[in-house]
Protein backbone atom coordinates (compact mmCIF):
# COMPACT_ATOMS: atom_id res chain seq x y z
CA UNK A 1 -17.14 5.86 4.86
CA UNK A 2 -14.05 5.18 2.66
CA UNK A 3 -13.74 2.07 0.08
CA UNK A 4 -11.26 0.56 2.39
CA UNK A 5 -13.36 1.24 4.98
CA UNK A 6 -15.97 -0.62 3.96
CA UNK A 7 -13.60 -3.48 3.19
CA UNK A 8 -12.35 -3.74 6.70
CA UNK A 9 -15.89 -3.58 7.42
CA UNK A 10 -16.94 -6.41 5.05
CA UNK A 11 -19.30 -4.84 3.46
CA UNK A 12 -17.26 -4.91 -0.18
CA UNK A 13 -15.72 -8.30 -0.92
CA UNK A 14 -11.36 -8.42 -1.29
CA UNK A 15 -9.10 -11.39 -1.54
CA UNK A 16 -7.79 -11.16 2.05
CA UNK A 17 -3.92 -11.46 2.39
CA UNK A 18 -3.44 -11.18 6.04
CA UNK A 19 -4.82 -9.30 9.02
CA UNK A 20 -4.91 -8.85 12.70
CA UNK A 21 -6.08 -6.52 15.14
CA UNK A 22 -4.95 -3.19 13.45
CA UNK A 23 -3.59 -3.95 9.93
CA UNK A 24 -5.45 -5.83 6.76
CA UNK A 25 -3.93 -6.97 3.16
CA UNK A 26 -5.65 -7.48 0.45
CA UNK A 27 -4.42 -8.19 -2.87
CA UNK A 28 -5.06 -5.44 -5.42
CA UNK A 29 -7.85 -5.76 -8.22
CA UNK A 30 -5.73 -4.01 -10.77
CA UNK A 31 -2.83 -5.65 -10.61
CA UNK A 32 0.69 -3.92 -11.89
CA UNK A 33 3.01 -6.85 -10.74
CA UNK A 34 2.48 -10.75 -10.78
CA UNK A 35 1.78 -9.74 -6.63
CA UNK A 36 0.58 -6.36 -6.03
CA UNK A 37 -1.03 -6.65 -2.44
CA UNK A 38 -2.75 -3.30 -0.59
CA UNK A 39 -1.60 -2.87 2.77
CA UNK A 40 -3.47 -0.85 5.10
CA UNK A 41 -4.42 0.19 8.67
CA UNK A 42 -7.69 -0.55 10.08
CA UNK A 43 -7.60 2.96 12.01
CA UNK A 44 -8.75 5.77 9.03
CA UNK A 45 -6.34 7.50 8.28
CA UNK A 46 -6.24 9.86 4.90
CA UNK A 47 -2.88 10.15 4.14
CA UNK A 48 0.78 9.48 5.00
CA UNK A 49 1.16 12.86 5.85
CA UNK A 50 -1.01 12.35 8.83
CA UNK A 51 0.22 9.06 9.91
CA UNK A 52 0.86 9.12 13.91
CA UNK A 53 4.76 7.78 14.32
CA UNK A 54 3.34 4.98 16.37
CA UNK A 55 0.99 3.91 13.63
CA UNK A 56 4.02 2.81 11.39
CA UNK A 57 6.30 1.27 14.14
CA UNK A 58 3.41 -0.97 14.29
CA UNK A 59 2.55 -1.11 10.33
CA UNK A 60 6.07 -1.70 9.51
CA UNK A 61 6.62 -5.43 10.73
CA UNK A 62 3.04 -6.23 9.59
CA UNK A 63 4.44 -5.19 6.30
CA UNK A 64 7.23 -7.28 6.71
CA UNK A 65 5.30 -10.94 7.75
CA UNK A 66 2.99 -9.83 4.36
CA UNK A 67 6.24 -9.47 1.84
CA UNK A 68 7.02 -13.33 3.91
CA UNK A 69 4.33 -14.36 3.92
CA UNK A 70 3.86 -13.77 0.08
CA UNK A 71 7.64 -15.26 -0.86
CA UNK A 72 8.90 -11.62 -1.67
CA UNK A 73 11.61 -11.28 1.33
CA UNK A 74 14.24 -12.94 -0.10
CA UNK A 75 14.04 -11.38 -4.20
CA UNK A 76 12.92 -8.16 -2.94
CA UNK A 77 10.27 -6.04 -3.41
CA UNK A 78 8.80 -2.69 -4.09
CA UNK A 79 7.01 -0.83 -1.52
CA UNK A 80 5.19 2.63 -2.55
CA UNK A 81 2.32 4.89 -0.72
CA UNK A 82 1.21 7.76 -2.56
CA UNK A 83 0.28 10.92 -0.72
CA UNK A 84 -2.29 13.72 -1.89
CA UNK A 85 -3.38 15.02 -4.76
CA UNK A 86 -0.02 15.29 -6.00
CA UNK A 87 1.45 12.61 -5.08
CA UNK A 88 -1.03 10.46 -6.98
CA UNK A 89 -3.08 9.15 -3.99
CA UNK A 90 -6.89 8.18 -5.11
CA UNK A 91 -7.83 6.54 -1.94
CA UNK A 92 -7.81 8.94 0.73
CA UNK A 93 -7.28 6.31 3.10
CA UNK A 94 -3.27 5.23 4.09
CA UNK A 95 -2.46 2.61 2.17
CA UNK A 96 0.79 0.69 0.74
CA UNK A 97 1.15 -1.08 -2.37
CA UNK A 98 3.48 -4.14 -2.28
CA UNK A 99 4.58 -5.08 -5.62
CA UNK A 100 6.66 -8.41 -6.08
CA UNK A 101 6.80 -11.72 -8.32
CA UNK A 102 8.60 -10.15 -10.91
CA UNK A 103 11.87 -7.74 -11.68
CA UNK A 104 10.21 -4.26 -11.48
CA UNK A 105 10.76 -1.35 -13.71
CA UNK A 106 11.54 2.17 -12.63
CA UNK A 107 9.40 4.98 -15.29
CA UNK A 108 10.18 8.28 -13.89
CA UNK A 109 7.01 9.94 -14.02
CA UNK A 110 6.80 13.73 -14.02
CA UNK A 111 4.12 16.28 -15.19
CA UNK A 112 7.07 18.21 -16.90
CA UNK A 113 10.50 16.45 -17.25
CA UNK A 114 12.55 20.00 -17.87
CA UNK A 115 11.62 20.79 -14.06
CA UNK A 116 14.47 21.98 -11.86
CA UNK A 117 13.25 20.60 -9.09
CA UNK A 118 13.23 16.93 -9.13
C-alpha cells in the first residue's frame, strides 16, 4: 500500500483540506508556496498517464471547490502533477499539487538546457 494510501486510510496522520466520497486534500508537509495543498483520488491510481477520462471530469471540480475553498480562485493559482520517472513523480500514486498564497516563479528545469527538444 502507497503513502497516500495509507493516508486515505488513516493510518498516517495529514492536515486534511477537504474530502468526499472519491477525492481527499491534504496540505503538503514540504511546503514550496505559502499554500501548497496535495490533491488526490481515493481510487489508486499510479500515474496521470493511467488516469480513466471519467476520473478527472470528476477530480476537476473537486479541484476547483479546494483552490475556493483555500481563497486561491480569484489571484490564481498553480496547478502541477508530475508523471513517471521522468517527469519527476515520487509518489506513484495520482496526485496534484496546488500551489497559491503567493506570486509564483517559473525555473525552467531541464537535465540539459542545449536540448532540441523542449
Amino acid at each position: 500500500m502507497c503513502i497516500f494510501c495509507k493516508i486515505i486510510e488513516g493510518e498516517i496522520p495529514s492536515n486534511k483540506v477537504a474530502e468526499n466520497e472519491e477525492f481527499f486534500a491534504f496540505h503538503d508537509i514540504n511546503p514550496q508556496a505559502p499554500i501548497h495543498v496535495l490533491v488526490i483520488p481515493k481510487q489508486h491510481v499510479a500515474c496521470f498517464q493511467d488516469t480513466p477520462g471519467e476520473l478527472m471530469a470528476k477530480m476537476t471540480p473537486f479541484i476547483q471547490e479546494v483552490a475556493q475553498k483555500l481563497g486561491l480562485d480569484a489571484d490564481g493559482y498553480r496547478l502541477i502533477t508530475n508523471n513517471g520517472e521522468d517527469g519527476g513523480q515520487e509518489v506513484k500514486h495520482l496526485h496534484f499539487h496546488l500551489l497559491g498564497g503567493t506570486q509564483l516563479k517559473w525555473d525552467r528545469q531541464v537535465a540539459d538546457p542545449k536540448a532540441e527538444n523542449i
